[in-house]
PDB file of N, CA and C in Angstrom:
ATOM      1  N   UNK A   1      15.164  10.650 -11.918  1.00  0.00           N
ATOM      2  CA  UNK A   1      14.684   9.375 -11.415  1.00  0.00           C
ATOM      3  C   UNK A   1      14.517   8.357 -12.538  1.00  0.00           C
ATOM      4  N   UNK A   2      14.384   8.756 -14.009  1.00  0.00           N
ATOM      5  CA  UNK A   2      13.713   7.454 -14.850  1.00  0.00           C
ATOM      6  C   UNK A   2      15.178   7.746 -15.253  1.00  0.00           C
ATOM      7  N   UNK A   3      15.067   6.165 -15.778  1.00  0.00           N
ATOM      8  CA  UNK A   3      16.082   5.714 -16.596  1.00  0.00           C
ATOM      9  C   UNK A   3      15.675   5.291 -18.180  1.00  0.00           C
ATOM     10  N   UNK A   4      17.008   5.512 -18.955  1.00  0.00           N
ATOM     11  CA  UNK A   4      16.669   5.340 -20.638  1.00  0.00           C
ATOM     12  C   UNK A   4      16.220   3.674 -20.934  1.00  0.00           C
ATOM     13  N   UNK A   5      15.062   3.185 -20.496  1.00  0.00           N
ATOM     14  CA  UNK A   5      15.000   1.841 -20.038  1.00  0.00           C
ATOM     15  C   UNK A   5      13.857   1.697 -21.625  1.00  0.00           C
ATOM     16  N   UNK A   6      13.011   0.779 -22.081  1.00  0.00           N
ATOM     17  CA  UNK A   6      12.092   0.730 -22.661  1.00  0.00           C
ATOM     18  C   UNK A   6      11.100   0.805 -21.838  1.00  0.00           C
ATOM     19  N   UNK A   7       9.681   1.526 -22.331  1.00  0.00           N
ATOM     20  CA  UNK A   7       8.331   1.724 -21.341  1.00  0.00           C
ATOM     21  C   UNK A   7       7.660   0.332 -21.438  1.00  0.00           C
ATOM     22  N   UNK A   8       7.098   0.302 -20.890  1.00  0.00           N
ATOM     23  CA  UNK A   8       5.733  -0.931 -21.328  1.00  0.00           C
ATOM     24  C   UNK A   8       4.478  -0.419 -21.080  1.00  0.00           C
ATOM     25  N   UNK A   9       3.581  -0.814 -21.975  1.00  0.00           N
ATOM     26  CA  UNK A   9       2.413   0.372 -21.828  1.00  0.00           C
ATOM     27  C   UNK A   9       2.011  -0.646 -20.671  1.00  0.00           C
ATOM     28  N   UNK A  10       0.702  -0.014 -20.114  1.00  0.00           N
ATOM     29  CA  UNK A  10      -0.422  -0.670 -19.080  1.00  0.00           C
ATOM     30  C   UNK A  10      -1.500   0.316 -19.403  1.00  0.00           C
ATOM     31  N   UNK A  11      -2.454  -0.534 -19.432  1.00  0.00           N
ATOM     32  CA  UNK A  11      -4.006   0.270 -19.097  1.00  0.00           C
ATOM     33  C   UNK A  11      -4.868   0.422 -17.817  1.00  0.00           C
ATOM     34  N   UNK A  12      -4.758   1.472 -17.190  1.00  0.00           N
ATOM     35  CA  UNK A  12      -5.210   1.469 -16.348  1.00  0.00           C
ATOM     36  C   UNK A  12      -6.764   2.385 -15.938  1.00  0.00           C
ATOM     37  N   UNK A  13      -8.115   2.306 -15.203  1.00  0.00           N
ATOM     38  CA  UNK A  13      -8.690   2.905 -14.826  1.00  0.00           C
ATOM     39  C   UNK A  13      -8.521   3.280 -13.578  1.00  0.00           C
ATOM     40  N   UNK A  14      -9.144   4.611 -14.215  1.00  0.00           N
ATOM     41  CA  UNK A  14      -8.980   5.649 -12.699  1.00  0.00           C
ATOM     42  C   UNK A  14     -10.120   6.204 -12.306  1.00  0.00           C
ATOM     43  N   UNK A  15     -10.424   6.386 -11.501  1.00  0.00           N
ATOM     44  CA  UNK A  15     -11.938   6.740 -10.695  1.00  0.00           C
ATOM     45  C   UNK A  15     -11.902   8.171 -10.982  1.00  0.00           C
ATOM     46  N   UNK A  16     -13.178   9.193 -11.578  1.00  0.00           N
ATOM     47  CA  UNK A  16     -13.469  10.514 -12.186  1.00  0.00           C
ATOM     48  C   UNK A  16     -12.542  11.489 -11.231  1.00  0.00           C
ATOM     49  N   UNK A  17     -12.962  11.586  -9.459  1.00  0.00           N
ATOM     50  CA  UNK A  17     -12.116  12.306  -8.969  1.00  0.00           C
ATOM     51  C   UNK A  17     -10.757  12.277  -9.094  1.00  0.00           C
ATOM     52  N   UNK A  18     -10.105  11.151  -9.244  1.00  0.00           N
ATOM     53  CA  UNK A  18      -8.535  11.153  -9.075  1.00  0.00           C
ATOM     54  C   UNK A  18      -8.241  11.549 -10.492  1.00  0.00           C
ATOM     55  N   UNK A  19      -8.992  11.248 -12.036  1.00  0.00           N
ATOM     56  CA  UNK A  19      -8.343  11.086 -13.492  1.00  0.00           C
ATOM     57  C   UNK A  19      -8.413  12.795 -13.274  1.00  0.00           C
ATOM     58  N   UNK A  20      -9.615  13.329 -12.685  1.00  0.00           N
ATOM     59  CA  UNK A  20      -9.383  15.376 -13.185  1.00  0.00           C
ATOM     60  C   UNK A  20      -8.298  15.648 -11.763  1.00  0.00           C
ATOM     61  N   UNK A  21      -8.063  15.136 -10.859  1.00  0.00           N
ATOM     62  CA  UNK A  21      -6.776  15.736 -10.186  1.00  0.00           C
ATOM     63  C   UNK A  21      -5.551  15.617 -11.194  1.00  0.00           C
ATOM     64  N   UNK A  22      -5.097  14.231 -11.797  1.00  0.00           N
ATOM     65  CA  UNK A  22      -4.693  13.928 -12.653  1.00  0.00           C
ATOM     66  C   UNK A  22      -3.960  15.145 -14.070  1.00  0.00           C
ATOM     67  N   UNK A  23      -5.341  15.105 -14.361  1.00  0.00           N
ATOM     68  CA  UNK A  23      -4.919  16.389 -15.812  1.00  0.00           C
ATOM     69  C   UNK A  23      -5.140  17.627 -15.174  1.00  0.00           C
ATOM     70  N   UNK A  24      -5.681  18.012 -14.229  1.00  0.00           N
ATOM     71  CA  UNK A  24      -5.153  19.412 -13.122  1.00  0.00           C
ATOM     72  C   UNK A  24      -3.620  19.179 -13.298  1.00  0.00           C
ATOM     73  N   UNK A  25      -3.126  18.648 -12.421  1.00  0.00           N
ATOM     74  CA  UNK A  25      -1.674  18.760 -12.204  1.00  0.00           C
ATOM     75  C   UNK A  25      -0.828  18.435 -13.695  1.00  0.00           C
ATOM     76  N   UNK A  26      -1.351  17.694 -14.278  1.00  0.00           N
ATOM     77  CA  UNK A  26      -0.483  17.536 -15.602  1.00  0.00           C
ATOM     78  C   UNK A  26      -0.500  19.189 -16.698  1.00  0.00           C
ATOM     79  N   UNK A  27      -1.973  19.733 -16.322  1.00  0.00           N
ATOM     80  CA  UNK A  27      -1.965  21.320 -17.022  1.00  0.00           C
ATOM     81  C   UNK A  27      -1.388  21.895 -15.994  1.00  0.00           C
ATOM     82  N   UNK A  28      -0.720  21.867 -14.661  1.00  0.00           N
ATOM     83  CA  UNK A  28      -0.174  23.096 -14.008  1.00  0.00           C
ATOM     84  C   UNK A  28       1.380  22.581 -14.495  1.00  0.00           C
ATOM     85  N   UNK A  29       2.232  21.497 -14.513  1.00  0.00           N
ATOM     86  CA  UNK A  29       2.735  21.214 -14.607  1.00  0.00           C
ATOM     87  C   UNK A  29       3.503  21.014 -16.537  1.00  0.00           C
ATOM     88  N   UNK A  30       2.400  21.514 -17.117  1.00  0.00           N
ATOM     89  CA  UNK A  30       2.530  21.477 -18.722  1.00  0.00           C
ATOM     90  C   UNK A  30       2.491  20.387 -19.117  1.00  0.00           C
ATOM     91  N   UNK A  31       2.381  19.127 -18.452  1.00  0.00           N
ATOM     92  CA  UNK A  31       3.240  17.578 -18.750  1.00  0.00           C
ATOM     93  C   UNK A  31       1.663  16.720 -19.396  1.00  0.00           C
ATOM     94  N   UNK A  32       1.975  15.508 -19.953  1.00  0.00           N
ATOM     95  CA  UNK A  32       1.344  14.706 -20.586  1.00  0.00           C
ATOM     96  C   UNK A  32       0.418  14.148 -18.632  1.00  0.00           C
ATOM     97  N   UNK A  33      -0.430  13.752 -18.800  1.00  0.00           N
ATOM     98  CA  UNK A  33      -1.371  12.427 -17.869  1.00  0.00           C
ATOM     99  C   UNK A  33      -0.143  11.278 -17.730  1.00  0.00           C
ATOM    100  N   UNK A  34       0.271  10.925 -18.595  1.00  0.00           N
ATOM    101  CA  UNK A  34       1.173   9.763 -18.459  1.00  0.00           C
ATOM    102  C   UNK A  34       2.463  10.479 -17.568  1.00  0.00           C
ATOM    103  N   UNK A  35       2.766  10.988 -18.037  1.00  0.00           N
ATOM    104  CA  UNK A  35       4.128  11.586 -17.094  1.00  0.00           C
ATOM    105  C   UNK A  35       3.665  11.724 -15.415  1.00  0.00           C
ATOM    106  N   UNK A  36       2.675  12.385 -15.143  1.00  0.00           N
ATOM    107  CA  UNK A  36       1.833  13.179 -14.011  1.00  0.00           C
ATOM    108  C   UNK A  36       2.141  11.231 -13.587  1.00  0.00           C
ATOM    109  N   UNK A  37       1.012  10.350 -13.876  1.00  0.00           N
ATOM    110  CA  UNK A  37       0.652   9.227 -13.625  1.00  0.00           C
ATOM    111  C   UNK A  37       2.125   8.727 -13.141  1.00  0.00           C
ATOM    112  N   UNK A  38       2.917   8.514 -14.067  1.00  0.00           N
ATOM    113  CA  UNK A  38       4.120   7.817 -13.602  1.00  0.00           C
ATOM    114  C   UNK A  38       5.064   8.389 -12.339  1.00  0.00           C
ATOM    115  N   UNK A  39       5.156   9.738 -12.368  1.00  0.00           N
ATOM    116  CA  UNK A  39       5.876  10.439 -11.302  1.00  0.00           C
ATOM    117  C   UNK A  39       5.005  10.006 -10.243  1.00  0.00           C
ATOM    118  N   UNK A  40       3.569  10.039 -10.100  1.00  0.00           N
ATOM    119  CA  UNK A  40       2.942   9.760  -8.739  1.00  0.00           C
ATOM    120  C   UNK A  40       3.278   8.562  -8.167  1.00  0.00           C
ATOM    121  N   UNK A  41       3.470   7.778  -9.236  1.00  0.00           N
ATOM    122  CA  UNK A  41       3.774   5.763  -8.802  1.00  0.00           C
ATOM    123  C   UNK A  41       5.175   6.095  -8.105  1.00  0.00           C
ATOM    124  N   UNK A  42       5.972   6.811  -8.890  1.00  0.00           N
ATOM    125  CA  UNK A  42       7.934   6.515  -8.352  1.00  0.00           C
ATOM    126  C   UNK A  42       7.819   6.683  -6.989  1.00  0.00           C
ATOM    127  N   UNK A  43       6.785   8.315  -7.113  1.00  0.00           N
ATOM    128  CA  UNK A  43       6.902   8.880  -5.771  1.00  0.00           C
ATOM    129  C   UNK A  43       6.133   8.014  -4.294  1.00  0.00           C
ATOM    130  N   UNK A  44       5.209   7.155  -4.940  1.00  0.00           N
ATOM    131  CA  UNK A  44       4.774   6.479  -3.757  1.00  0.00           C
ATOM    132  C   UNK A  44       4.967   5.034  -3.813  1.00  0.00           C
ATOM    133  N   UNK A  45       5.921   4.633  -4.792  1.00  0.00           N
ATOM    134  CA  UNK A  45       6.748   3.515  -4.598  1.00  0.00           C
ATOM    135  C   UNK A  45       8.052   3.954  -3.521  1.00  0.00           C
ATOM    136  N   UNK A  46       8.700   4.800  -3.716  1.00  0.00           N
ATOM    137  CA  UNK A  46       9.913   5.510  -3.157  1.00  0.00           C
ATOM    138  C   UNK A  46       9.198   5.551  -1.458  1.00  0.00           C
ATOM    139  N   UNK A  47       8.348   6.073  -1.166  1.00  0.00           N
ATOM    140  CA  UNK A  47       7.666   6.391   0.021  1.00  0.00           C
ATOM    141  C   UNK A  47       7.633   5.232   0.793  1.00  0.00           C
ATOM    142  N   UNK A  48       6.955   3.749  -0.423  1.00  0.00           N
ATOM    143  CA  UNK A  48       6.569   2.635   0.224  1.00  0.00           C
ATOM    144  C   UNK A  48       7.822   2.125   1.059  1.00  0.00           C
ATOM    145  N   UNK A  49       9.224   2.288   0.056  1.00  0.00           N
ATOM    146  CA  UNK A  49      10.270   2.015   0.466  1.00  0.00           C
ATOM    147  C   UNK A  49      10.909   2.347   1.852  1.00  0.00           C
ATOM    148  N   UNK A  50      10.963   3.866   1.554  1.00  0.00           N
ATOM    149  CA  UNK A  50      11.722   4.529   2.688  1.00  0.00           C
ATOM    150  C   UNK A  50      10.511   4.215   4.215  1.00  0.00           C
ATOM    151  N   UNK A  51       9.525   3.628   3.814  1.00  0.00           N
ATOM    152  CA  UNK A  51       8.742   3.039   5.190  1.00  0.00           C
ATOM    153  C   UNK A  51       9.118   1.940   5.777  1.00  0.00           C
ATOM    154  N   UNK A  52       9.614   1.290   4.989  1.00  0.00           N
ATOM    155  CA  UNK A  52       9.847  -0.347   5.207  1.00  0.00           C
ATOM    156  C   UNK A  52      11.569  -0.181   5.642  1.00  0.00           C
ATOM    157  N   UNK A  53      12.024   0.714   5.180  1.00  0.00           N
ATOM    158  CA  UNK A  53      13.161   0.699   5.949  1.00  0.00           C
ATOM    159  C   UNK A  53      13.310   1.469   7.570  1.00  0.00           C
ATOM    160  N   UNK A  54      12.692   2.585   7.866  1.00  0.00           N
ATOM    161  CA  UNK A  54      11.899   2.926   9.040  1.00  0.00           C
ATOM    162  C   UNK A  54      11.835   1.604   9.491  1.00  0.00           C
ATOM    163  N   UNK A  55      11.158   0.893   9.380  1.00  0.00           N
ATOM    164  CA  UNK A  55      10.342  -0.046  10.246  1.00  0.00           C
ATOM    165  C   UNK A  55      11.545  -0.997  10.383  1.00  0.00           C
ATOM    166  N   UNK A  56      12.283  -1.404   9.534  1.00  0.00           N
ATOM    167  CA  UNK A  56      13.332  -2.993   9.570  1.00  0.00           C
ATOM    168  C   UNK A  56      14.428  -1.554  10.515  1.00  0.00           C
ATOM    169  N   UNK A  57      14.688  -0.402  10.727  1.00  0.00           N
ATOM    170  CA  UNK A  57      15.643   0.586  11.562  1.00  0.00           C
ATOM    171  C   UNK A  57      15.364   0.266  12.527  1.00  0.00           C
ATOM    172  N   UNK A  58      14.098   0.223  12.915  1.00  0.00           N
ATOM    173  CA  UNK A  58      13.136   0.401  14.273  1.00  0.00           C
ATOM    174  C   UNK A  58      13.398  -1.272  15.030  1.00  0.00           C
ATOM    175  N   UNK A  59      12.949  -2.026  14.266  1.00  0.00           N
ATOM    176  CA  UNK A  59      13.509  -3.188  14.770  1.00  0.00           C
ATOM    177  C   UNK A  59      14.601  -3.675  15.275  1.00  0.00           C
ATOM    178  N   UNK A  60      15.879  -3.193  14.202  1.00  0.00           N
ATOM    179  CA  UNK A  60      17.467  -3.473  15.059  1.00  0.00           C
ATOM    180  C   UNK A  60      17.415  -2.465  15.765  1.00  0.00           C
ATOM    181  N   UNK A  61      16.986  -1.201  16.051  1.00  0.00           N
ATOM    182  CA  UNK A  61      17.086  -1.108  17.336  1.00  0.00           C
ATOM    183  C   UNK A  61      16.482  -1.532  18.413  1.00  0.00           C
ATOM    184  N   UNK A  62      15.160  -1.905  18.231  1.00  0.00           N
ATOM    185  CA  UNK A  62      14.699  -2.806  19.322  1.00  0.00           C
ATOM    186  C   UNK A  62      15.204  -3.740  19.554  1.00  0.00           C
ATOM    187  N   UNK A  63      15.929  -4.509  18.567  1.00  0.00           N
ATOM    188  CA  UNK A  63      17.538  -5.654  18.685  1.00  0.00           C
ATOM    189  C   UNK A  63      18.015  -5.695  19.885  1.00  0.00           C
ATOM    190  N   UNK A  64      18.818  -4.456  19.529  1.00  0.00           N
ATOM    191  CA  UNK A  64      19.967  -3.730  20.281  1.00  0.00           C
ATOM    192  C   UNK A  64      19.571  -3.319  21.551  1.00  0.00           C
ATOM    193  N   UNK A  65      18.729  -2.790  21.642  1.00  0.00           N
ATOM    194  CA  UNK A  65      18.314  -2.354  23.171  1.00  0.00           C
ATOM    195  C   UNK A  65      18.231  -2.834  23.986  1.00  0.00           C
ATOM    196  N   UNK A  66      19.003  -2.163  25.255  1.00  0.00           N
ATOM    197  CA  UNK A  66      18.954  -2.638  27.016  1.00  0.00           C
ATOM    198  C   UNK A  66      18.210  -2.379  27.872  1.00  0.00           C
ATOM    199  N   UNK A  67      17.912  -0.739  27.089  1.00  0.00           N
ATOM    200  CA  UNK A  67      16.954   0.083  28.086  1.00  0.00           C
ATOM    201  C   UNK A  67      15.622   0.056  27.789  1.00  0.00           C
ATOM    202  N   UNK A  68      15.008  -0.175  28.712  1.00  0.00           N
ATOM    203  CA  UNK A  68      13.494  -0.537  29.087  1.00  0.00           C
ATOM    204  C   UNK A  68      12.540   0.366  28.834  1.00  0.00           C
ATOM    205  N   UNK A  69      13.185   1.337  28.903  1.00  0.00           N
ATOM    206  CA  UNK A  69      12.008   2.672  28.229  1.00  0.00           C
ATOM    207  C   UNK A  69      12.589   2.957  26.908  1.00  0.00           C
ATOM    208  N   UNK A  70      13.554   2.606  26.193  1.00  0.00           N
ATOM    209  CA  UNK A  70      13.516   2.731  25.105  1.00  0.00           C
ATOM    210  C   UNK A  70      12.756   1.403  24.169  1.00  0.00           C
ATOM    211  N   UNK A  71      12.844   0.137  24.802  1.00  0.00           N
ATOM    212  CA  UNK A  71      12.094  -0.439  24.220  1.00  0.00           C
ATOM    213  C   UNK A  71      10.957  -0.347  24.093  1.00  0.00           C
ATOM    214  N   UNK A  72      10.035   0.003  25.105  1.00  0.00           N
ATOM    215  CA  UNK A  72       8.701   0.601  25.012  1.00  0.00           C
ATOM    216  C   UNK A  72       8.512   1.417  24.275  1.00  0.00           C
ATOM    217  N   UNK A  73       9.560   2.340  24.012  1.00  0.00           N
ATOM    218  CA  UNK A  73       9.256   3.845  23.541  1.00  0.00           C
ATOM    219  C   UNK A  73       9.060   2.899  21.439  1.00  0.00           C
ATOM    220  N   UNK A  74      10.185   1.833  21.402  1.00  0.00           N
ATOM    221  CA  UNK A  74      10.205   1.351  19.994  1.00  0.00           C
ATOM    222  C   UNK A  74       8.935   0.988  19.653  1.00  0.00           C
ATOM    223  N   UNK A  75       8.221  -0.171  21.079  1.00  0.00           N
ATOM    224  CA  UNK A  75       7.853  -0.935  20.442  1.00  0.00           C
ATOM    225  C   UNK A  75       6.403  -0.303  20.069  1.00  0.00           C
ATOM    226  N   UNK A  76       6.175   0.858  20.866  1.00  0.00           N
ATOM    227  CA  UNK A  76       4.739   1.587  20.541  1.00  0.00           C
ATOM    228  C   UNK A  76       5.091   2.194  19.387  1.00  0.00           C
ATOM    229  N   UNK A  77       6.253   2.734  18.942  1.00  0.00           N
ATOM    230  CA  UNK A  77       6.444   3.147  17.415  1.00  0.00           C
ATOM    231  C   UNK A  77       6.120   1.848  16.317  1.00  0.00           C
ATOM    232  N   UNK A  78       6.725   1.057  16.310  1.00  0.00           N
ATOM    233  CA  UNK A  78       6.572  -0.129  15.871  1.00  0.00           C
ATOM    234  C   UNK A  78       4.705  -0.549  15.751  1.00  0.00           C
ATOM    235  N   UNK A  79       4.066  -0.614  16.699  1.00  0.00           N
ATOM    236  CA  UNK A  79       2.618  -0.656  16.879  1.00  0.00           C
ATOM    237  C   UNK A  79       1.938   0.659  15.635  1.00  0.00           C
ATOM    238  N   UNK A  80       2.715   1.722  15.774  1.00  0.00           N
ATOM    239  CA  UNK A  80       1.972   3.032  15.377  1.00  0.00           C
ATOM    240  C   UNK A  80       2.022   2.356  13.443  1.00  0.00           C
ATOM    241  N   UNK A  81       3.185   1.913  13.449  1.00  0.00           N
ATOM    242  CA  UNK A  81       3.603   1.830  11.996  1.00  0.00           C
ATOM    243  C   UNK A  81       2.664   0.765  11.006  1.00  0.00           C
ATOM    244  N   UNK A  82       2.888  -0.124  12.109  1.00  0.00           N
ATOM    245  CA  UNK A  82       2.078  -1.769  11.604  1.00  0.00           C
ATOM    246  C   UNK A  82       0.635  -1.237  11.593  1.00  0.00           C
ATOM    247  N   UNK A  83      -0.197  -0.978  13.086  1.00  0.00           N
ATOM    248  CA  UNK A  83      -0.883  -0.762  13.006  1.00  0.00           C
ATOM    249  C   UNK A  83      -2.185   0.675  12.803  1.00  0.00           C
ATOM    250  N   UNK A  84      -1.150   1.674  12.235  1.00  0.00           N
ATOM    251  CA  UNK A  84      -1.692   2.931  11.932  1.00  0.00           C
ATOM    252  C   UNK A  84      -1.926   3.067  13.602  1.00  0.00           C
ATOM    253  N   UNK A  85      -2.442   4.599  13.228  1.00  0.00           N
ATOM    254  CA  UNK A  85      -2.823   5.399  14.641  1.00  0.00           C
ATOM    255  C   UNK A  85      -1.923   6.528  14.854  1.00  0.00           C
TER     256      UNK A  85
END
């Protein structure tokens, strides 16, 4: 996933529970805090992504649609997404 790019540092705080999940997984994993830290961002940047495309899918098909119970069936998916539940 990373590329031979230059880093840029950032400083960030982290709240006590999340920094010892943090170096938990960075000692099961052998890896630095920074590594652990950065893989968690890709992975829930990547997530944020593949949601937002779900949702813009969900829409052209609600586009596209003729049938009346499939639009319902979208648009309560659509509801679930926007509005949790």
């Amino acid at each position: 996933m990373r590329t031979l790019e230059k880093s840029v540092r950032q400083s960030i705080s982290l709240p006590p529970r999340v920094a010892r999940r943090v170096q938990a997984l960075a000692q099961r994993k052998n890896a630095s805090a920074s590594s652990v830290i950065v893989d968690l961002i890709e992975t829930g940047l990547d997530a944020q992504d593949q949601e937002k495309k779900r949702f813009l899918d969900l829409v052209d098909r609600l586009a596209r649609s003729t049938n009346a119970a499939e639009q319902k069936h979208l648009k309560e998916e659509l509801a679930r997404l926007t509005f949790g539940g």
